[in-house]
Protein backbone atom coordinates (compact mmCIF):
# COMPACT_ATOMS: atom_id res chain seq x y z
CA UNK A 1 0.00 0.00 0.00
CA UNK A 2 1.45 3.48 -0.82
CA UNK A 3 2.28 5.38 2.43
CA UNK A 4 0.64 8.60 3.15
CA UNK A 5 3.28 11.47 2.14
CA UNK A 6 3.24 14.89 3.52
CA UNK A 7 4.95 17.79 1.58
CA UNK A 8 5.57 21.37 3.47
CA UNK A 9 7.06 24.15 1.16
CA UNK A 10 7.12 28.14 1.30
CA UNK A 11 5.14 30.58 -0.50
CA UNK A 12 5.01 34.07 -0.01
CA UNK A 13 5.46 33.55 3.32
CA UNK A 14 2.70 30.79 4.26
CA UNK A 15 3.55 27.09 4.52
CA UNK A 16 1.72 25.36 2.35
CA UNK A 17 0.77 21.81 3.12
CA UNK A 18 -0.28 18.80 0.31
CA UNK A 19 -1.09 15.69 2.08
CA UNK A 20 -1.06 12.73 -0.26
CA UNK A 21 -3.07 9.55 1.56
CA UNK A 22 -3.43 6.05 0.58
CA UNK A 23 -3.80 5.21 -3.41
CA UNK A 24 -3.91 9.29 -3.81
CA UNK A 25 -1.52 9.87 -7.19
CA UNK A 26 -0.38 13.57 -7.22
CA UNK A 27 -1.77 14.55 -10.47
CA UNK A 28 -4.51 15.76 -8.46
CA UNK A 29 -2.74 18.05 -6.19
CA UNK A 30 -1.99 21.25 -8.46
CA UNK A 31 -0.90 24.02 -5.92
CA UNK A 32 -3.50 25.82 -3.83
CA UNK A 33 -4.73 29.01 -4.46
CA UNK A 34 -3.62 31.56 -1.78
CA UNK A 35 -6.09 34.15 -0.46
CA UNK A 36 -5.17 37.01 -2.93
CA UNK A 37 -6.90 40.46 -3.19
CA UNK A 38 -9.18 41.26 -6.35
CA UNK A 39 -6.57 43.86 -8.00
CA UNK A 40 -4.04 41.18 -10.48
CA UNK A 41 -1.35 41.65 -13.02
CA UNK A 42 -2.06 42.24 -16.74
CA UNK A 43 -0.94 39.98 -19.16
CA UNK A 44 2.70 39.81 -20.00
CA UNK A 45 4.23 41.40 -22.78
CA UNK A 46 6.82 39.41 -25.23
CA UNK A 47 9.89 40.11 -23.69
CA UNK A 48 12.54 38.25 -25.39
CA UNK A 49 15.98 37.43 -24.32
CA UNK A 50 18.33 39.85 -25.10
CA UNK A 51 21.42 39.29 -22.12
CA UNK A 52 23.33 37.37 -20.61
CA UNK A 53 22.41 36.75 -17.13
CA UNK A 54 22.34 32.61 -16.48
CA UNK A 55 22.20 32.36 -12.61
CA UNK A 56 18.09 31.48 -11.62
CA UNK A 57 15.93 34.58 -10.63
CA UNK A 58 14.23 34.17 -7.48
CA UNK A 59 10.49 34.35 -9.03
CA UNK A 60 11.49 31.20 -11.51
CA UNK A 61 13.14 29.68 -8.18
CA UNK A 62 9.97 29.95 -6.73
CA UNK A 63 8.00 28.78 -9.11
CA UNK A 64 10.38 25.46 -9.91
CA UNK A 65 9.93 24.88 -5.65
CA UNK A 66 6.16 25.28 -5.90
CA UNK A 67 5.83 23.02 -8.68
CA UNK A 68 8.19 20.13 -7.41
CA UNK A 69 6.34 20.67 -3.93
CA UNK A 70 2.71 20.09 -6.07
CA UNK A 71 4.57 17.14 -7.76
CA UNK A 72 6.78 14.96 -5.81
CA UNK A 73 9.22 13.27 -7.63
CA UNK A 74 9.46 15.37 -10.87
CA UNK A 75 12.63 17.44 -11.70
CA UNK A 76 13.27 21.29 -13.23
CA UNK A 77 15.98 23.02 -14.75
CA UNK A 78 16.27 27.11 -14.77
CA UNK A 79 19.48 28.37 -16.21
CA UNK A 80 21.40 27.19 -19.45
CA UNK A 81 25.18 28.50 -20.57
CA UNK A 82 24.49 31.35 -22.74
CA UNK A 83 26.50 29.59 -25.55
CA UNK A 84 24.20 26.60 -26.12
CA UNK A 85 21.37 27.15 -28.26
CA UNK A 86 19.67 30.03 -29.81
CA UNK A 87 17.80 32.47 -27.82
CA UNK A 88 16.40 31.63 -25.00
CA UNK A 89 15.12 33.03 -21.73
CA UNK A 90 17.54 30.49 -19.65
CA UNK A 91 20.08 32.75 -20.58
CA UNK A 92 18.63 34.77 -17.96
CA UNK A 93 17.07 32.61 -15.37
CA UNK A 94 13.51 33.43 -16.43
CA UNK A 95 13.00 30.02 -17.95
CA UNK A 96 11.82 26.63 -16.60
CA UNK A 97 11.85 23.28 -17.71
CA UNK A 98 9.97 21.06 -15.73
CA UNK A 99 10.17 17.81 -16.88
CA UNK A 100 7.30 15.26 -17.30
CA UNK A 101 6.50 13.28 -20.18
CA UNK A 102 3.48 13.60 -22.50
CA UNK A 103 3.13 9.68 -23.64
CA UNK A 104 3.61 8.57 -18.96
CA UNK A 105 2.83 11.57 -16.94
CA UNK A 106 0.66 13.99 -19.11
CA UNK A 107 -1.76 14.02 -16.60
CA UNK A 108 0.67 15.78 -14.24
CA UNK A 109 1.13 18.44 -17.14
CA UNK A 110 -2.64 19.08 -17.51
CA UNK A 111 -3.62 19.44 -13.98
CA UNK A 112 -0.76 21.90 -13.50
CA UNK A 113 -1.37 24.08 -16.68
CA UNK A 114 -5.22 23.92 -16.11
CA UNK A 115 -4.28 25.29 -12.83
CA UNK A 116 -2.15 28.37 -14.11
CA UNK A 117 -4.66 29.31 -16.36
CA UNK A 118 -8.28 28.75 -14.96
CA UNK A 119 -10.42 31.72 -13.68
CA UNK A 120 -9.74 33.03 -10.09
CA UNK A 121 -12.15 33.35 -7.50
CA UNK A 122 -12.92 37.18 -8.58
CA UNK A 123 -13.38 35.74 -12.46
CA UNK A 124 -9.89 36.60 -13.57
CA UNK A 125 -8.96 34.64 -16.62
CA UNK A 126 -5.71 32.93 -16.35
CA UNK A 127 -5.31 33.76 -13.31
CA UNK A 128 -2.38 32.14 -11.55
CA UNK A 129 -0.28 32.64 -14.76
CA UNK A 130 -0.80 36.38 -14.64
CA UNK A 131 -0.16 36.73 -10.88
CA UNK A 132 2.89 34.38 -11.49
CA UNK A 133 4.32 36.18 -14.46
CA UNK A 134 4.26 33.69 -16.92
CA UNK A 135 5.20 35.20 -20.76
CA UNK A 136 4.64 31.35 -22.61
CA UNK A 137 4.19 28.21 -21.96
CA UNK A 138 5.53 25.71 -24.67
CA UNK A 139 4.18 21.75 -23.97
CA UNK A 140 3.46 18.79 -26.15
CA UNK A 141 3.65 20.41 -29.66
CA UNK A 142 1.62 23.50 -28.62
CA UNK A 143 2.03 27.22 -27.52
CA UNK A 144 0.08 29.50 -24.93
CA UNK A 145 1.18 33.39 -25.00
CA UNK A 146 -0.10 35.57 -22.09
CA UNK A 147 0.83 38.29 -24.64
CA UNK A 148 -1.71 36.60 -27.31
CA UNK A 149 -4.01 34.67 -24.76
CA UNK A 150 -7.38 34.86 -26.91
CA UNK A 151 -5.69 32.56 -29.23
CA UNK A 152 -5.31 29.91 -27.17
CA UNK A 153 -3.68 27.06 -27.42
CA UNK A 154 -1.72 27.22 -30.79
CA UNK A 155 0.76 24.84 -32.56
CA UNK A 156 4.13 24.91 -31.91
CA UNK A 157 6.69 23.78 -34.66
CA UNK A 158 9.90 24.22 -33.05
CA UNK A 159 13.06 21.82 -33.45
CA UNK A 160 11.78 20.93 -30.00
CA UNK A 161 8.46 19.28 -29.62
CA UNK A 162 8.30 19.53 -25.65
CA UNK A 163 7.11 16.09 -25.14
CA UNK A 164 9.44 15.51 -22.67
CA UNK A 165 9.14 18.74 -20.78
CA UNK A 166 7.07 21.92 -19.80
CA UNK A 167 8.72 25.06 -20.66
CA UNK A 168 7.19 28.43 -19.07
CA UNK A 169 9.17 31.56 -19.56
CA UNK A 170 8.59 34.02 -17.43
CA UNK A 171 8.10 38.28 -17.24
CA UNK A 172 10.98 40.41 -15.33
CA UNK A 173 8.81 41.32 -13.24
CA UNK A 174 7.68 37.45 -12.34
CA UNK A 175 11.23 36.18 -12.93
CA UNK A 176 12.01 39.19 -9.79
CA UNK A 177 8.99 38.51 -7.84
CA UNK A 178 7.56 41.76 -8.60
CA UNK A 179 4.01 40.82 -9.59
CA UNK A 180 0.77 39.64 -7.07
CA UNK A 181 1.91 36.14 -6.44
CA UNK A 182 4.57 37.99 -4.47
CA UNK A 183 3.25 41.09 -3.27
CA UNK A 184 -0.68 40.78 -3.33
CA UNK A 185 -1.48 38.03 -1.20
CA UNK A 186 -4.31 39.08 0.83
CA UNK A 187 -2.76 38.75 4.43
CA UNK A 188 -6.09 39.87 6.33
CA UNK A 189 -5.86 43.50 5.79
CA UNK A 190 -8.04 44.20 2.63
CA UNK A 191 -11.86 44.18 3.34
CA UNK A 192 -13.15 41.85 1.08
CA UNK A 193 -11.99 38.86 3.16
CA UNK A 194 -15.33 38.28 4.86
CA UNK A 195 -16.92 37.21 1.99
CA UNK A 196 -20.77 35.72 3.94
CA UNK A 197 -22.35 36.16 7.31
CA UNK A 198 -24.98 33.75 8.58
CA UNK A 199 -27.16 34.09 11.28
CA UNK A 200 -30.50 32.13 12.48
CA UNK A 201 -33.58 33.97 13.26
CA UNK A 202 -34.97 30.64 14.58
CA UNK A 203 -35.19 26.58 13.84
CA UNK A 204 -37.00 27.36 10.57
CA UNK A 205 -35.19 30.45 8.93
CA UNK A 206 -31.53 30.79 8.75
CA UNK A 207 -30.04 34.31 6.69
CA UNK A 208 -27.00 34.39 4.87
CA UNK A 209 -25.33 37.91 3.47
CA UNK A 210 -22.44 39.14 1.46
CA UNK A 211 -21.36 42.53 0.04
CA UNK A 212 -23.00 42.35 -3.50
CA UNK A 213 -20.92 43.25 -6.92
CA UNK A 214 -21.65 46.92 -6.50
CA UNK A 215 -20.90 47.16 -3.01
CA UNK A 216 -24.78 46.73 -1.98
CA UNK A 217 -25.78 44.42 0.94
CA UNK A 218 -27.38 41.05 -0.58
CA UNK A 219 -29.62 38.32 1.43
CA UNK A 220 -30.40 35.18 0.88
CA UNK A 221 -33.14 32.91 3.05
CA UNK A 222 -33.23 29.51 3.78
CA UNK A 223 -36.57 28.19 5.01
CA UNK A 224 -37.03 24.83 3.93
CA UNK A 225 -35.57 25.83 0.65
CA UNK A 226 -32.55 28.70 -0.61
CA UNK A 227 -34.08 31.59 -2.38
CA UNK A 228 -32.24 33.57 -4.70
CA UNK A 229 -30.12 37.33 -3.69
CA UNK A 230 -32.12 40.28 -2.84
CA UNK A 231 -30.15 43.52 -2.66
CA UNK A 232 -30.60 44.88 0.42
CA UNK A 233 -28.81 48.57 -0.28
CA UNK A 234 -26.11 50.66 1.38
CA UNK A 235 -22.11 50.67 0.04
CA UNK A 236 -20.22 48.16 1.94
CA UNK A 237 -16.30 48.29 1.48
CA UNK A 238 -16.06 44.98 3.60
CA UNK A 239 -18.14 41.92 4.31
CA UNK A 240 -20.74 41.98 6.58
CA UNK A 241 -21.31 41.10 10.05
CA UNK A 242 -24.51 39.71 11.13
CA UNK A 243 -26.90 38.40 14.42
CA UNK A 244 -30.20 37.48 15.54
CA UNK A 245 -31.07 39.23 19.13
CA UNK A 246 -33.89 37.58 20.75
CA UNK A 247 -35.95 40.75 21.11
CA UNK A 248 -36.88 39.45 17.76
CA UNK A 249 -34.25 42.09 15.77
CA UNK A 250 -31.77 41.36 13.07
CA UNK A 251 -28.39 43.21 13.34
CA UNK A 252 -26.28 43.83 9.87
CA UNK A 253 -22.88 45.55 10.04
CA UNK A 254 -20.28 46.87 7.94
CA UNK A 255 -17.74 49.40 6.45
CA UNK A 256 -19.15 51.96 4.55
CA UNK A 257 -17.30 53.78 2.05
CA UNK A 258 -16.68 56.43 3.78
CA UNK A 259 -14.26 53.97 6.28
CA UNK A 260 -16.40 53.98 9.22
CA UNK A 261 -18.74 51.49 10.80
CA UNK A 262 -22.17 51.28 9.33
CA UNK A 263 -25.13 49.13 10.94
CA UNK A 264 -29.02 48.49 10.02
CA UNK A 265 -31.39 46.30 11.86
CA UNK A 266 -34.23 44.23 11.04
CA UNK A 267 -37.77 44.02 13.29
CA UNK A 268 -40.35 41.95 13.42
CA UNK A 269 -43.17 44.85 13.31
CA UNK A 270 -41.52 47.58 11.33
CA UNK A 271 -38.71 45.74 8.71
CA UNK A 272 -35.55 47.26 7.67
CA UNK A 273 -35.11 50.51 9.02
CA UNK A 274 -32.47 52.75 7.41
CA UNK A 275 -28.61 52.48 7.67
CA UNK A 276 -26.61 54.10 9.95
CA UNK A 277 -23.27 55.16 11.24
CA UNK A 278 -20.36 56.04 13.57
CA UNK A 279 -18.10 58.06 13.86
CA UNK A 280 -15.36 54.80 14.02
CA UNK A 281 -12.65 54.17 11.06
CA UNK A 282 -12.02 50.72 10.93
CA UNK A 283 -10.23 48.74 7.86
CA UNK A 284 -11.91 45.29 8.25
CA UNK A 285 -14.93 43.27 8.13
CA UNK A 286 -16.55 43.79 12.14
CA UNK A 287 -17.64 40.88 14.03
CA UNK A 288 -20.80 40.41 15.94
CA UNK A 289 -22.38 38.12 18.98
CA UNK A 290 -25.42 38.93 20.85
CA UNK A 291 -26.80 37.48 23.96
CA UNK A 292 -30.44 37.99 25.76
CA UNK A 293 -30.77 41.54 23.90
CA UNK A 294 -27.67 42.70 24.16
CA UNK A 295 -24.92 43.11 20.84
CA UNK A 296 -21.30 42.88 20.90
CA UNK A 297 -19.81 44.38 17.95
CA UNK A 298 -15.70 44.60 17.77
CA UNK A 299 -13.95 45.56 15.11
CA UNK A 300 -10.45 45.96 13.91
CA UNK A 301 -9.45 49.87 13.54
CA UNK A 302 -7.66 51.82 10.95
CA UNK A 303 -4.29 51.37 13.24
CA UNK A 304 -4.58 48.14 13.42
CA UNK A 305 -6.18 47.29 17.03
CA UNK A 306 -9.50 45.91 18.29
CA UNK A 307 -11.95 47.71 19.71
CA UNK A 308 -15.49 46.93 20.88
CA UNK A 309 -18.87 48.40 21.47
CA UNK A 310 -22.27 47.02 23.40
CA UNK A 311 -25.51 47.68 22.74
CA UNK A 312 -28.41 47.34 25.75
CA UNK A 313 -31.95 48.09 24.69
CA UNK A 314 -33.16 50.17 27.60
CA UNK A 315 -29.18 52.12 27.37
CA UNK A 316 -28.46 51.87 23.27
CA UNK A 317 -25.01 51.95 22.60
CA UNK A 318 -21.44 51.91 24.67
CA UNK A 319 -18.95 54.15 24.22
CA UNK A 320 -16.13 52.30 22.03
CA UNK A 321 -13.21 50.13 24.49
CA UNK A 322 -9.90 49.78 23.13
CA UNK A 323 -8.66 46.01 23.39
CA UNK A 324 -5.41 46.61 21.62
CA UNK A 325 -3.31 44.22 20.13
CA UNK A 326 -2.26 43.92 16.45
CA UNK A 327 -4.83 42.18 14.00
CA UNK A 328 -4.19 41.41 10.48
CA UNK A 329 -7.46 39.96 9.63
CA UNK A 330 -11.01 40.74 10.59
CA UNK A 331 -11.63 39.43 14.08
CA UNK A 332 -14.52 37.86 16.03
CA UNK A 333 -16.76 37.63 18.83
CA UNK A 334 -18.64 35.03 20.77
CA UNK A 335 -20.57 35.39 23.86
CA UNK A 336 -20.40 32.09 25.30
CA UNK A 337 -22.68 32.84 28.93
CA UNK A 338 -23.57 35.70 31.24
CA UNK A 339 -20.62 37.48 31.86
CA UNK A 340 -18.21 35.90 29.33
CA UNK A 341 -16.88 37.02 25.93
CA UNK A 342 -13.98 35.59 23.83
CA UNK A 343 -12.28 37.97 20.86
CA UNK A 344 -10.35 36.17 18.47
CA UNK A 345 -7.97 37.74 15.97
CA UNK A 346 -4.90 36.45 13.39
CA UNK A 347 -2.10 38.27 15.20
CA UNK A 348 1.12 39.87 13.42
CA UNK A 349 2.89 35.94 12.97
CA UNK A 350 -0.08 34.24 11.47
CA UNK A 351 -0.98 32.75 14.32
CA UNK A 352 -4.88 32.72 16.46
CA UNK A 353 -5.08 35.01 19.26
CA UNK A 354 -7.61 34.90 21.91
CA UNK A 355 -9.10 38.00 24.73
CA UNK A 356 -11.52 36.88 27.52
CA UNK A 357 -13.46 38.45 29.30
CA UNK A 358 -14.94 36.50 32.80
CA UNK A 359 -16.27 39.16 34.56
CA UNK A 360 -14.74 42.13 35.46
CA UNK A 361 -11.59 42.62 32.75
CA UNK A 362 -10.17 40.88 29.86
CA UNK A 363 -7.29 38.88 29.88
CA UNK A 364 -5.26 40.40 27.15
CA UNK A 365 -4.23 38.50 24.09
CA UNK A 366 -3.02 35.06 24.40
CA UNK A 367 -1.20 33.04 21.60
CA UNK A 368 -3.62 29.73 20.25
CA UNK A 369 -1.83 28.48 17.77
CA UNK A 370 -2.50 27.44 14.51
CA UNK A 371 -1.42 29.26 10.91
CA UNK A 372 -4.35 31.48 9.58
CA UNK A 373 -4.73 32.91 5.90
CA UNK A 374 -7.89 34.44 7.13
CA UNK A 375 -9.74 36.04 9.82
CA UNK A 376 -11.06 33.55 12.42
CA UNK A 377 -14.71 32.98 13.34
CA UNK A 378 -16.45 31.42 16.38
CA UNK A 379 -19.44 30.31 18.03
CA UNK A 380 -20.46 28.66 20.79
CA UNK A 381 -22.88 25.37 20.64
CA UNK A 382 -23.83 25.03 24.16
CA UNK A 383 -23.50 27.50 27.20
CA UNK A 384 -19.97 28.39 27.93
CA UNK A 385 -18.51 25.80 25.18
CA UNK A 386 -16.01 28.40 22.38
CA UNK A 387 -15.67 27.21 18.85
CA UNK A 388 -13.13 28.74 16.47
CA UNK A 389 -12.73 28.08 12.88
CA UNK A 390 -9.99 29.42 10.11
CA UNK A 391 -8.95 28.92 6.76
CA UNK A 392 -5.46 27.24 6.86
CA UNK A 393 -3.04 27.60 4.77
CA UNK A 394 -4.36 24.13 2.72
CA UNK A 395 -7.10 26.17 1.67
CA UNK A 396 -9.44 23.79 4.13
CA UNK A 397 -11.16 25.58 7.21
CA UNK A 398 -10.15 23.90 10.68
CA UNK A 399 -11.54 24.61 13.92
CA UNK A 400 -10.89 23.67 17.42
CA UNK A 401 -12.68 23.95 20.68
CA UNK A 402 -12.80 24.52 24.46
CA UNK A 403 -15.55 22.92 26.63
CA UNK A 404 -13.75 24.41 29.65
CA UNK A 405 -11.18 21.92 30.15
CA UNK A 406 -8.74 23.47 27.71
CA UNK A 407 -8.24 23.26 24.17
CA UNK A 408 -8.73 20.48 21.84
CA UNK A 409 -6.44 19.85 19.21
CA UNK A 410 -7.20 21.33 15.53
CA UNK A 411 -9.88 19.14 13.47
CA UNK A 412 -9.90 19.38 9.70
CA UNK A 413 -13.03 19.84 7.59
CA UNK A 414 -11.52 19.83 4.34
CA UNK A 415 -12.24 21.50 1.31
CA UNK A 416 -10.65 24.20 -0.98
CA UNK A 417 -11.91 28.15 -0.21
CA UNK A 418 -10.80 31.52 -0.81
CA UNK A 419 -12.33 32.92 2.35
CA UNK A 420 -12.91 32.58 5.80
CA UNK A 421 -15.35 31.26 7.46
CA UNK A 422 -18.93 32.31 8.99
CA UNK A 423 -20.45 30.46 11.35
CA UNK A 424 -23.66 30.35 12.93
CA UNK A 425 -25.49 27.93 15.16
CA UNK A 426 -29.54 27.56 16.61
CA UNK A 427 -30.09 25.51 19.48
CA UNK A 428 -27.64 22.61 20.69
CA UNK A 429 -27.11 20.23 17.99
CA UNK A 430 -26.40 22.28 14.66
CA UNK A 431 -23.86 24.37 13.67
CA UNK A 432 -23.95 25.79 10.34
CA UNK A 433 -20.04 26.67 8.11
CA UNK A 434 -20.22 28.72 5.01
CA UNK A 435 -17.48 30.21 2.78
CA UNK A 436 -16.84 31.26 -0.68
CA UNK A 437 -15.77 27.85 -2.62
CA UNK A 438 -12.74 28.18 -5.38
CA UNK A 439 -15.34 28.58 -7.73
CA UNK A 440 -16.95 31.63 -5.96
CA UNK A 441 -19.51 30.03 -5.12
CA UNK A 442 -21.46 29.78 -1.55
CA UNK A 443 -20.33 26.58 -0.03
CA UNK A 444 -21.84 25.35 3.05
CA UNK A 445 -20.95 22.29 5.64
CA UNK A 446 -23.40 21.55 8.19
CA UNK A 447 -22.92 19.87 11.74
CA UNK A 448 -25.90 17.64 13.90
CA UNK A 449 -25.09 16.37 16.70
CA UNK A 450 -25.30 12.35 16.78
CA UNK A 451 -24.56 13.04 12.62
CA UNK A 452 -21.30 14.89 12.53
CA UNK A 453 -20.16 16.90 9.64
CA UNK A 454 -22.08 16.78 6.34
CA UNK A 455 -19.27 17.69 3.96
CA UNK A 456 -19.33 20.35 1.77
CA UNK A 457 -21.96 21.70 -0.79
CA UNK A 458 -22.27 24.48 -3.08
CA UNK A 459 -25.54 26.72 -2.34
């Protein structure tokens, strides 16, 4: 029986993990998408080699490592003597030859170069190739130009039929690292990580929302069935942030345009009233618990810290407390009893970060764990039980859990998404995950107690 094989390697500063189990071959394990923001590279121009410069440029370094990573047991070559052969862009390190064959491994080929040039989770076309840098790609008698890219596919009739190898020559600017595989990974600071908030209103009606294509707020209902979007309104920079009070209210927050925090609620007797804001700058998606009438919103501000509000319905709202600390995603909140509150954040290494408050003060933040390529999210299933869940840097989400006896280790729930988490539970025995899938779709896993996970669906 082939032995389960586990592959670590770097990229852009997140440790990337492919896990290859029993009977798994790796031509299905083309490299995962990091979290990147919307903006992305152009399409390279023809650039042809003009100097000689042999020694391997870090970006085509880094792209050789990633692909040997994806594909254990295949080999690459970068530079080549500047006096063999005609012109080439191994004279200058901007060249790779990774070598597979097309009649035994083609499969390996395919998956990779479907990989560079599929659509992105914001509809980019050839995505990875752009953010990469990639000029051409020469395999199996046939040519892809990023500088030509409506063609296609096209013959090649070089000396060289690349049957034995996949060439991909790259941009300066990809060969020195200088394009968004490098510099635009999305690292928890942009707004757009949040990408759904789900709340239940009760046993029968759960709401999801997202910051539409325009910026508006969007809803969409399960009750026995999903209806479609409804735009909701307002200009959201971030995701939104979203609870059920008891007093029969629905809370929605988010950043407006104009940077602050902006909120709108939801009642049973009167419907949506109009939005609203404060006075607050913040620079990510807010997070919100409630508990017997009362809201906790907390939010990460424009320097960087949390901060957090209350709302009481006989007081309305708290003046804003400074938690400090240094986020570098959107955090969240969870009210787990009377008295209690946990903040989580991703802190400056990556790593999960937790606050409590049991009473009178909060603990001050207190390293978890973990590696996060997204703001965290929590809940809590039964009274005084914490759940937290992140994106990893797999792509899967992962969450762990405190009953009050102390942590439990981290439990995988698989899948590949390109944003955090939401989470939101009703009663003791179901807890509902959604994120945005690679295809940018809604995808949704769904806990029962007695059940366990269901495993992930696109809504």
């Amino acid at each position: 029986m082939r032995r389960a094989i586990r592959l670590s390697f770097a990229v852009l500063g997140l440790t990337l993990v492919v896990t290859l189990g029993p009977g798994v071959l790796p031509s299905a394990a083309a490299p995962t998408e990091p979290l990147f923001t919307d903006q992305i590279d152009g399409y390279a121009d023809y650039d042809g080699a003009d100097t000689c410069s042999p020694w391997d440029k870090p970006g085509t370094v880094a792209l050789k490592a990633l692909i040997l990573a994806a594909y254990p047991g295949t080999t690459g070559s970068i530079g080549r003597s500047c006096d063999s052969g005609g012109s080439s862009e191994h004279h200058e390190g901007r060249a790779l030859d990774w070598m597979v064959s097309a009649d035994t491994q083609a499969e390996l080929a395919e998956d990779l170069l479907a990989w560079l040039l599929a659509e992105d989770s914001y509809g980019h076309g050839h995505a990875m190739a752009r953010r990469l840098g990639v000029m051409y790609i020469i395999w199996n008698r046939e040519v892809w130009r990023a500088y030509d890219p409506g063609q296609g596919w096209q013959p090649y009739s070089g000396s060289n039929p690349h049957t034995d190898h996949v060439h991909i020559s790259m941009s300066w600017d990809g060969a020195w690292q200088d394009t968004t595989w490098s510099t635009g990974a999305d690292v928890g600071m942009r707004l757009d990580q949040a990408r759904f908030a789900a709340t239940w209103r009760g046993p029968a009606q759960l709401d999801v929302f997202r910051r539409g294509a325009t910026g508006a707020l969007e809803q969409r209902t399960w009750a026995g069935s999903w209806s479609g979007w409804s735009d909701l309104g307002g200009a959201l920079r971030s995701g939104p942030a979203a609870v059920w009070s008891t007093r029969r209210t629905l809370w929605v927050f988010g950043q407006g345009t104009d940077g602050t925090l902006h909120q709108r609620r939801w009642r049973s007797r009167s419907g949506w009233g109009p939005w609203n804001q404060t006075n607050l700058q913040i620079s990510a998606a807010p997070a919100v618990a409630a508990r017997a009438g009362r809201v906790e919103v907390v939010v990460r501000t424009d320097v960087g810290t949390a901060a957090r509000r209350s709302f009481r319905p006989s007081k309305g709202w708290s003046a804003w407390d400074d938690l400090g600390g240094a986020l570098t995603a959107p955090p969240a909140v969870v009210w787990p009893s009377r008295g209690h509150r946990e903040v989580f954040a991703r802190g400056t290494t990556g790593r999960l970060y937790q606050n409590s408050k049991l009473g009178g003060s909060w603990t001050g933040w207190i390293d978890r764990g973990g590696w996060l390529t997204s703001g965290p999210a929590a809940t809590s299933f039964r009274s005084g039980e914490v759940n937290v869940y992140v994106r990893t840097d797999r792509g899967s989400i992962s969450h762990r859990y405190d009953v009050g006896a102390g942590w439990s280790s981290w439990y995988d729930l698989g899948g590949q998404h390109v944003s955090g988490p939401s989470i939101a539970t009703i009663r003791n025995d179901r807890i509902d995950a959604f994120t945005r899938e690679r295809g940018g779709g809604l995808s949704q896993n769904n806990y029962r107690a007695g059940a366990g996970w269901s495993g992930w669906q696109v809504r």
